[in-house]
PDB file of N, CA and C in Angstrom:
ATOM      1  N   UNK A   1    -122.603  -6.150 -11.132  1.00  0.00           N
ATOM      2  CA  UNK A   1    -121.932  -5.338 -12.129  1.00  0.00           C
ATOM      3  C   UNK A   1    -122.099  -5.919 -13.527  1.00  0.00           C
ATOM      4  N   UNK A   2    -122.673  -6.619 -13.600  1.00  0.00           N
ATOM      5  CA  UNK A   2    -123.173  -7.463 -15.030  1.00  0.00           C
ATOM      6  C   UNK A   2    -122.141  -8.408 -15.550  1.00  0.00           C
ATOM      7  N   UNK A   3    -121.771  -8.005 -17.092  1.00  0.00           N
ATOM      8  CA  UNK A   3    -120.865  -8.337 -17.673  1.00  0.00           C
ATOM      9  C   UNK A   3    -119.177  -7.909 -17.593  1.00  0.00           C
ATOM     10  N   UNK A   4    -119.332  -6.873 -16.827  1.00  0.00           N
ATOM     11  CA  UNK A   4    -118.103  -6.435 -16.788  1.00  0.00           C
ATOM     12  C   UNK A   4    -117.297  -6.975 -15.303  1.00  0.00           C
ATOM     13  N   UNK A   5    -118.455  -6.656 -14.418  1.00  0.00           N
ATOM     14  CA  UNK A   5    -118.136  -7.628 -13.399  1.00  0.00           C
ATOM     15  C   UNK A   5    -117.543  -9.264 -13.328  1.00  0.00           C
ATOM     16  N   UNK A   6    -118.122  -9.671 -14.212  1.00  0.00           N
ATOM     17  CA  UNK A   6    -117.967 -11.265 -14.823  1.00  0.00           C
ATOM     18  C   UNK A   6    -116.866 -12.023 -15.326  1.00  0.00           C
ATOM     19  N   UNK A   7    -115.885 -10.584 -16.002  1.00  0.00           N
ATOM     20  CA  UNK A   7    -114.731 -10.346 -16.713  1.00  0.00           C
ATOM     21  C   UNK A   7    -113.789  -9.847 -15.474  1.00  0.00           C
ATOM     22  N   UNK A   8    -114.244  -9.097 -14.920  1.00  0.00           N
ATOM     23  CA  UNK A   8    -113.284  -9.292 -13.930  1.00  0.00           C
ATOM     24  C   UNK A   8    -113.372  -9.751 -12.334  1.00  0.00           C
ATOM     25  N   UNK A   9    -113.903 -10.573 -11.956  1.00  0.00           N
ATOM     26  CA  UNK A   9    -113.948 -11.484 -11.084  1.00  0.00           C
ATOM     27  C   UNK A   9    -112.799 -12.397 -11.216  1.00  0.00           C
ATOM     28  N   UNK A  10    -112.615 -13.154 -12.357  1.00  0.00           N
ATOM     29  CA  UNK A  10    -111.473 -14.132 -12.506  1.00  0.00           C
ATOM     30  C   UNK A  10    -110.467 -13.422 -12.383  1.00  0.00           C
ATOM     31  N   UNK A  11    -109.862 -12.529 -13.066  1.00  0.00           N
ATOM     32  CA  UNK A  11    -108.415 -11.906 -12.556  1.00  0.00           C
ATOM     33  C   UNK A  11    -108.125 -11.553 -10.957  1.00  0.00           C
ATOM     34  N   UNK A  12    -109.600 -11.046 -11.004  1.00  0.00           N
ATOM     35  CA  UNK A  12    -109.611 -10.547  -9.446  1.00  0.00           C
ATOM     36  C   UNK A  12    -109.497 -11.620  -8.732  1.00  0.00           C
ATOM     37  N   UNK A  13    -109.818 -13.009  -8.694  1.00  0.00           N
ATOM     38  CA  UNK A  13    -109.307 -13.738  -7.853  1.00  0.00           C
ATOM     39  C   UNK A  13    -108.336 -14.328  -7.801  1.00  0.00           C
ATOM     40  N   UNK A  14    -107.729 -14.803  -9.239  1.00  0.00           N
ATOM     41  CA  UNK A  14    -106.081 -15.102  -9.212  1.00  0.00           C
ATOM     42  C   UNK A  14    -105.513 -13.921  -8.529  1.00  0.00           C
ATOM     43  N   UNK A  15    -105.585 -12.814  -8.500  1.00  0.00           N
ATOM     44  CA  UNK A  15    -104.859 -11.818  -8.055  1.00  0.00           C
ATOM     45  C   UNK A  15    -104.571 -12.193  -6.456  1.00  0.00           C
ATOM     46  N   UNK A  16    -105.779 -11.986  -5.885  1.00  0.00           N
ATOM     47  CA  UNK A  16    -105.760 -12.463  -4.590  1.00  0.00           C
ATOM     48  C   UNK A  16    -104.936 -13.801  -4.163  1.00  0.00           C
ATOM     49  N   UNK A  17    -105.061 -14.603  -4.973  1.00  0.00           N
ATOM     50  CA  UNK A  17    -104.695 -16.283  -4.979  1.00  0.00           C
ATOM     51  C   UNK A  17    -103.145 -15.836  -4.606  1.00  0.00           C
ATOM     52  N   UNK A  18    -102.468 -15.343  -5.565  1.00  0.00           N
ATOM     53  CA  UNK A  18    -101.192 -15.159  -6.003  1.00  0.00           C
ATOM     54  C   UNK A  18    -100.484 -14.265  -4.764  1.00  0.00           C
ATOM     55  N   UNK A  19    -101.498 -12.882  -4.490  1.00  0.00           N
ATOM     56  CA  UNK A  19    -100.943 -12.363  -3.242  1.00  0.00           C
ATOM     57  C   UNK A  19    -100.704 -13.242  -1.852  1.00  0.00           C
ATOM     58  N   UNK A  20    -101.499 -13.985  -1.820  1.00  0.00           N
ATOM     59  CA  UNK A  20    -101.740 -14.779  -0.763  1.00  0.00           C
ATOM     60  C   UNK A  20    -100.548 -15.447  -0.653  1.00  0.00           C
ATOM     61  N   UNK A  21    -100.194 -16.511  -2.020  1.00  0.00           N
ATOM     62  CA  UNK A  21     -99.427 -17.415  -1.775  1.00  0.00           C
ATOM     63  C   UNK A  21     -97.834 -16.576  -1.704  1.00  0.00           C
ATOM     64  N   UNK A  22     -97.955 -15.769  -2.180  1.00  0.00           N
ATOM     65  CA  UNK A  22     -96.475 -14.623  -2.718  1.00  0.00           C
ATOM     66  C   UNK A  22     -95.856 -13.961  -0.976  1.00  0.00           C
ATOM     67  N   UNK A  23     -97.162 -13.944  -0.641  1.00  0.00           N
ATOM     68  CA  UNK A  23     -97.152 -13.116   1.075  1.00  0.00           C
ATOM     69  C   UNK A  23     -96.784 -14.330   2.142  1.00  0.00           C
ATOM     70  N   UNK A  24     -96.743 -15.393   1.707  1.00  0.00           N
ATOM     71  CA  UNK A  24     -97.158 -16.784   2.685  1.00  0.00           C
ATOM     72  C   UNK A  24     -98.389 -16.551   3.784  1.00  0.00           C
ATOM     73  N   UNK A  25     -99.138 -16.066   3.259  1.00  0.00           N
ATOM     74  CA  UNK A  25    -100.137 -15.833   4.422  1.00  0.00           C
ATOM     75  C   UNK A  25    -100.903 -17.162   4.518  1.00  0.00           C
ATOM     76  N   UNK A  26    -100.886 -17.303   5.717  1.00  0.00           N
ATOM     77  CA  UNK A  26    -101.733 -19.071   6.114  1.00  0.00           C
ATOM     78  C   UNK A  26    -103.496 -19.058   6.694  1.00  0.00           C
ATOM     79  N   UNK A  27    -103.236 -19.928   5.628  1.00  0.00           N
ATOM     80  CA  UNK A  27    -105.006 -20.271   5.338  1.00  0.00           C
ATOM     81  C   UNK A  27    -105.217 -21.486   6.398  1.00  0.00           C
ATOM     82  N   UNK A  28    -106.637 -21.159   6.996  1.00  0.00           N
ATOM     83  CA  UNK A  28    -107.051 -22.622   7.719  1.00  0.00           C
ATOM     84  C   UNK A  28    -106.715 -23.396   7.258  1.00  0.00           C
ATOM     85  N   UNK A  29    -106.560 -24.570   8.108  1.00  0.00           N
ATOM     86  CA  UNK A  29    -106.585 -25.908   6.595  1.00  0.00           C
ATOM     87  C   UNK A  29    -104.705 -26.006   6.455  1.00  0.00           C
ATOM     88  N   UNK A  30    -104.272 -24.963   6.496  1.00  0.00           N
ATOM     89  CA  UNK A  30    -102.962 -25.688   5.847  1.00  0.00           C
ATOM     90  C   UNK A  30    -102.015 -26.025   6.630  1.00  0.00           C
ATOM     91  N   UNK A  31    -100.934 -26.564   6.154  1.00  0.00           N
ATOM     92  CA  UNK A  31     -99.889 -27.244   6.857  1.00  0.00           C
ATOM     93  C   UNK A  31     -99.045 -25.878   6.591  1.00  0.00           C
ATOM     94  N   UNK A  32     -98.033 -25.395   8.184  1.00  0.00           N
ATOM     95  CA  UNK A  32     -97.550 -24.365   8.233  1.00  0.00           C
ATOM     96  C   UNK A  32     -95.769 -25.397   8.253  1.00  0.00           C
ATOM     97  N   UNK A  33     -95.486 -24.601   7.346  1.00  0.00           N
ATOM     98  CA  UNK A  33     -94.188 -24.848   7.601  1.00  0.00           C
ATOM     99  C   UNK A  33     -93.397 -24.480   8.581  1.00  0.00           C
ATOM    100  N   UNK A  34     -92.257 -25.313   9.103  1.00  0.00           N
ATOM    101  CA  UNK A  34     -91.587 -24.793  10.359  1.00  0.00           C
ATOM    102  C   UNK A  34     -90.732 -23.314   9.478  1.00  0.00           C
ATOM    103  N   UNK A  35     -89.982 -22.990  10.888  1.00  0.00           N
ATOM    104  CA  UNK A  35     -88.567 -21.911  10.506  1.00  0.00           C
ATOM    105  C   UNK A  35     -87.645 -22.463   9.448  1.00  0.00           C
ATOM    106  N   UNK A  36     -87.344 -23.417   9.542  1.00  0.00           N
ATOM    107  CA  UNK A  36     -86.305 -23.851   9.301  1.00  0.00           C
ATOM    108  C   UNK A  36     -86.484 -24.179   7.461  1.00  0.00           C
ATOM    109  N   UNK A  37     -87.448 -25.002   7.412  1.00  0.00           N
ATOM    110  CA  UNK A  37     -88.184 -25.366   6.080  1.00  0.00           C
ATOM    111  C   UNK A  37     -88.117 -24.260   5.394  1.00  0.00           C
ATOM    112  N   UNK A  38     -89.157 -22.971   5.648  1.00  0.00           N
ATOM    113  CA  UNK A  38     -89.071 -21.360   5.546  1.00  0.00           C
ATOM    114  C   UNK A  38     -87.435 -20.884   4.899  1.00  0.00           C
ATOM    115  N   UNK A  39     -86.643 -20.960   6.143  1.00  0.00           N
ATOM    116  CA  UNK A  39     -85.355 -20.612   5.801  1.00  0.00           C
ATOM    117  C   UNK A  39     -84.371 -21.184   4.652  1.00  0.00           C
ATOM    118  N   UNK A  40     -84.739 -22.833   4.551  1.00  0.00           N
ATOM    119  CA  UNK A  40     -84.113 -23.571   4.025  1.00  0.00           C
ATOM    120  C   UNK A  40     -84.706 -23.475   2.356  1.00  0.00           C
ATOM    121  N   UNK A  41     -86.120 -22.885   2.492  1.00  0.00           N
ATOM    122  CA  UNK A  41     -86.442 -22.566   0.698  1.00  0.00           C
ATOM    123  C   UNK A  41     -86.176 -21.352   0.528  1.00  0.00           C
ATOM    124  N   UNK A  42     -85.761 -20.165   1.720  1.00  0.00           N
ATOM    125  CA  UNK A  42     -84.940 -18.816   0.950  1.00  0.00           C
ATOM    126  C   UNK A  42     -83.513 -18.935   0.689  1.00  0.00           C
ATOM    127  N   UNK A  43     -82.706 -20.138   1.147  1.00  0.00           N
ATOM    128  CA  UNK A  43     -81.556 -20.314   0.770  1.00  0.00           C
ATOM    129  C   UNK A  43     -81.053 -20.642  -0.747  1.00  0.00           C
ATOM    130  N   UNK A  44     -82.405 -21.792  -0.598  1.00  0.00           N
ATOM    131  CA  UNK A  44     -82.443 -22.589  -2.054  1.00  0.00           C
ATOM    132  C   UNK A  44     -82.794 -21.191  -3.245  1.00  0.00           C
ATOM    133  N   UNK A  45     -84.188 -20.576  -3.201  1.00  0.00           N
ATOM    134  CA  UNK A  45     -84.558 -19.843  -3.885  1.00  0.00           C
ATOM    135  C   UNK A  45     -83.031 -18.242  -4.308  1.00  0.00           C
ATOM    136  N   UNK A  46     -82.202 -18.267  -3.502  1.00  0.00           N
ATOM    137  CA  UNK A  46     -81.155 -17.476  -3.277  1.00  0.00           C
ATOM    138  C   UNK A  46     -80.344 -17.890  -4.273  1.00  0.00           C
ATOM    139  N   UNK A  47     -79.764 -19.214  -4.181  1.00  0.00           N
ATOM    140  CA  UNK A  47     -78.846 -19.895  -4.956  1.00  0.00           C
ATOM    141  C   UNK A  47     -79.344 -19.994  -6.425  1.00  0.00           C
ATOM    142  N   UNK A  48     -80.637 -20.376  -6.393  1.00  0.00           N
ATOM    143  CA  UNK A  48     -81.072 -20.454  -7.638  1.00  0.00           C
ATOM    144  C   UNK A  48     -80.967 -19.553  -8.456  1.00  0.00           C
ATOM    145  N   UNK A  49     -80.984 -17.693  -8.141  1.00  0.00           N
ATOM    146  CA  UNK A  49     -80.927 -16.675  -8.641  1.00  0.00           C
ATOM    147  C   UNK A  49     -79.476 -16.128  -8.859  1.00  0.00           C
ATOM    148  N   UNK A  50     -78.477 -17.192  -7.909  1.00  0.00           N
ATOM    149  CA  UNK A  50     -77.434 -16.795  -8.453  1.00  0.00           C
ATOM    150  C   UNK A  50     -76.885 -17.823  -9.252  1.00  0.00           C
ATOM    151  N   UNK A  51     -77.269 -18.954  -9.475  1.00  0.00           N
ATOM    152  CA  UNK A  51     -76.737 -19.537 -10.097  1.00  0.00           C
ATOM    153  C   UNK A  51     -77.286 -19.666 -11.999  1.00  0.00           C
ATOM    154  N   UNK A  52     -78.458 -19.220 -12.317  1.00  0.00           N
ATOM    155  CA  UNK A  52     -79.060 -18.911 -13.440  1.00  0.00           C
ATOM    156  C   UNK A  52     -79.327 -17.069 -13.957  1.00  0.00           C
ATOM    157  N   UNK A  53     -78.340 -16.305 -13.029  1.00  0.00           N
ATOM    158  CA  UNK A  53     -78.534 -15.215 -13.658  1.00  0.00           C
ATOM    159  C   UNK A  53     -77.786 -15.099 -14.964  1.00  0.00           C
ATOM    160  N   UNK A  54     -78.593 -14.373 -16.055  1.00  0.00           N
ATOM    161  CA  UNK A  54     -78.001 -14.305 -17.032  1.00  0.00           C
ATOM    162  C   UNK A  54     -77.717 -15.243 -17.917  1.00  0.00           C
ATOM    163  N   UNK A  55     -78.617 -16.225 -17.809  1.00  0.00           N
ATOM    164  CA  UNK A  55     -78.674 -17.561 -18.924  1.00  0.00           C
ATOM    165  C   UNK A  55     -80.284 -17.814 -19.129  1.00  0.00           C
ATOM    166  N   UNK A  56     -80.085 -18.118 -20.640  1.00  0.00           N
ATOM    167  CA  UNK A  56     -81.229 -18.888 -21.409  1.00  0.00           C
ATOM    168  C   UNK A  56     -82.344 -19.368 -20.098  1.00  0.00           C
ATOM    169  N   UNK A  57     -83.337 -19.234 -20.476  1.00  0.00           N
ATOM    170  CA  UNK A  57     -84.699 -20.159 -19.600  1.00  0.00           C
ATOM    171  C   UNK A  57     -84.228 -21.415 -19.617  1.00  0.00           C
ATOM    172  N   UNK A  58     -84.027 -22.551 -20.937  1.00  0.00           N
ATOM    173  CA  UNK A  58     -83.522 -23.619 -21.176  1.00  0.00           C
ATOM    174  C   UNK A  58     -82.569 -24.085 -19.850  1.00  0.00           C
ATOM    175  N   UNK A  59     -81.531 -23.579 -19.546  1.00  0.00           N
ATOM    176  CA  UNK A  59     -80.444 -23.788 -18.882  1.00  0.00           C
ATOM    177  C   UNK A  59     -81.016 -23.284 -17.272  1.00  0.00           C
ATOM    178  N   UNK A  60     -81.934 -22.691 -17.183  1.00  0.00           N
ATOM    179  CA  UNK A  60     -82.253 -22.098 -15.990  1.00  0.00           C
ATOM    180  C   UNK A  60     -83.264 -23.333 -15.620  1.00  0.00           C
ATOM    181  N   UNK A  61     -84.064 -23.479 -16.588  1.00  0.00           N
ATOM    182  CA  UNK A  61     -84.891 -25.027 -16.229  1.00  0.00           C
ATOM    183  C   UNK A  61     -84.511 -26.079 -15.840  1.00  0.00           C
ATOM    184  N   UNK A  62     -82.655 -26.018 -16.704  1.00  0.00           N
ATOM    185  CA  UNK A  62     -82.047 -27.989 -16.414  1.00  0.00           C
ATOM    186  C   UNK A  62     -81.758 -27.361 -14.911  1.00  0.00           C
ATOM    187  N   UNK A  63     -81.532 -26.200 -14.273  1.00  0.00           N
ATOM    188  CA  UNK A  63     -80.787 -25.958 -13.174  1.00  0.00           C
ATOM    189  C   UNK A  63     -81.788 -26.168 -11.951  1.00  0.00           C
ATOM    190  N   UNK A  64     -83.213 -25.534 -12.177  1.00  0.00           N
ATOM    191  CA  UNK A  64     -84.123 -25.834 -11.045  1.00  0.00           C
ATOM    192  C   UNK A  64     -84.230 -27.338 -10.883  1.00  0.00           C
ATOM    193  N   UNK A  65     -84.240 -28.340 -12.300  1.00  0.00           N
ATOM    194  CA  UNK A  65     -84.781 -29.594 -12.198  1.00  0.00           C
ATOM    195  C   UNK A  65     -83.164 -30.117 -11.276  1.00  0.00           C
ATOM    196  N   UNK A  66     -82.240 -29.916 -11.579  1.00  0.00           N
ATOM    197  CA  UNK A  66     -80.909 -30.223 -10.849  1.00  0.00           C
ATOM    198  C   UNK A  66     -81.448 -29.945  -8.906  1.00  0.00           C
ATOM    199  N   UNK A  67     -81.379 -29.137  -9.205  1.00  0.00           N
ATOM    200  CA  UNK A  67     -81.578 -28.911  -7.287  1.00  0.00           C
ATOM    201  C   UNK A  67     -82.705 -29.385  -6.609  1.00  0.00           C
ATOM    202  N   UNK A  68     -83.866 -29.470  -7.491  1.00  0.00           N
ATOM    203  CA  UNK A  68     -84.951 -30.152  -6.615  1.00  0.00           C
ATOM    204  C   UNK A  68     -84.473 -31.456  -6.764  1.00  0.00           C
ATOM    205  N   UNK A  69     -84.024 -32.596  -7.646  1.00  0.00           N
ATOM    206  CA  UNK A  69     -83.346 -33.806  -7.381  1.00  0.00           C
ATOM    207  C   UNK A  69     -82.251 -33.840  -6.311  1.00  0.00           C
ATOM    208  N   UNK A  70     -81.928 -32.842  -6.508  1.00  0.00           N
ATOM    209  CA  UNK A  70     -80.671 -32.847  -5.149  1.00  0.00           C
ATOM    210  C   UNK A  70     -81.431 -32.551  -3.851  1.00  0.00           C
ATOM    211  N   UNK A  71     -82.288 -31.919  -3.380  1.00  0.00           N
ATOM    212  CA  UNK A  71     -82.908 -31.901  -2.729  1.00  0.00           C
ATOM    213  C   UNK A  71     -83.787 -32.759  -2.191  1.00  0.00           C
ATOM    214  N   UNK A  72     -84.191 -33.627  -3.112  1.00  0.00           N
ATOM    215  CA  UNK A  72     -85.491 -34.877  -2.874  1.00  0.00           C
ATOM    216  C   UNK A  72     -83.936 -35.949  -2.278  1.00  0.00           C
ATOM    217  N   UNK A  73     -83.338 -35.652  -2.979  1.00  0.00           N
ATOM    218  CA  UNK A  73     -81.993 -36.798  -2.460  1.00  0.00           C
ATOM    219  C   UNK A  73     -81.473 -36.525  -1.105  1.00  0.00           C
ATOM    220  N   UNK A  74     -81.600 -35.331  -0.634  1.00  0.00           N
ATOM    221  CA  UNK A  74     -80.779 -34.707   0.781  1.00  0.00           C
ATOM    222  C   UNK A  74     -82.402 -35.242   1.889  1.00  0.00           C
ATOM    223  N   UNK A  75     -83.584 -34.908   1.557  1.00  0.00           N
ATOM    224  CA  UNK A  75     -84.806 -35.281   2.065  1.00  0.00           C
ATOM    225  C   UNK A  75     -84.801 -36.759   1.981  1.00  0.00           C
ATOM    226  N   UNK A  76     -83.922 -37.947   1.675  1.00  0.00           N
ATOM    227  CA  UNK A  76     -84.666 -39.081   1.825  1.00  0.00           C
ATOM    228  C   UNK A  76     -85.201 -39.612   0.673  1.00  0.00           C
ATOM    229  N   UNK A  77     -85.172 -39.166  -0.501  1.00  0.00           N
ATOM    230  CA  UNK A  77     -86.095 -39.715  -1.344  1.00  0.00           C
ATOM    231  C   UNK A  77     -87.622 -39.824  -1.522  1.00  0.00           C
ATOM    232  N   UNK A  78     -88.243 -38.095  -0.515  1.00  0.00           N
ATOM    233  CA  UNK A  78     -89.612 -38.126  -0.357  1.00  0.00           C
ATOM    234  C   UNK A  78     -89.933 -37.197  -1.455  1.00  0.00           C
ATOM    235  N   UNK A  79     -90.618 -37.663  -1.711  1.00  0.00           N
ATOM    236  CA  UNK A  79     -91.626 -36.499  -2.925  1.00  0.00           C
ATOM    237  C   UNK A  79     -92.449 -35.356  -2.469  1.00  0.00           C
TER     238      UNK A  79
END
């Protein structure tokens, strides 16, 4: 498709990239998370939306960086 093709190849593959990861669809190669892991980041991702609705990005940022420390702390201290 020439040049136009060229221009859109890159969107076209973030697109895909993004569906993929958005869908959790599992790629060879990767490490599948259990149920629980699964469940335990729609809880987190849950809280997070209720706890930053309706505030500044600023304040929504100190709040994600808050829970993933709390989280790395409930995990052990693993990164």
């Amino acid at each position: 498709m020439g040049l136009v093709g060229a221009l859109l190849a890159l969107p076209a593959a973030a697109a895909a990239i993004m569906l993929v990861r958005e869908l959790r669809v599992e790629l060879p190669g990767e490490d599948r998370p259990d149920h629980g892991t699964r469940a335990r980041d729609a809880s987190a991702e849950a809280e997070y939306e209720r706890r930053v609705e309706g505030v500044p990005a600023e304040q929504a940022a100190a709040v994600a960086v808050e829970m993933s420390e709390d989280r790395r702390v409930e995990d052990g201290g693993k990164a």
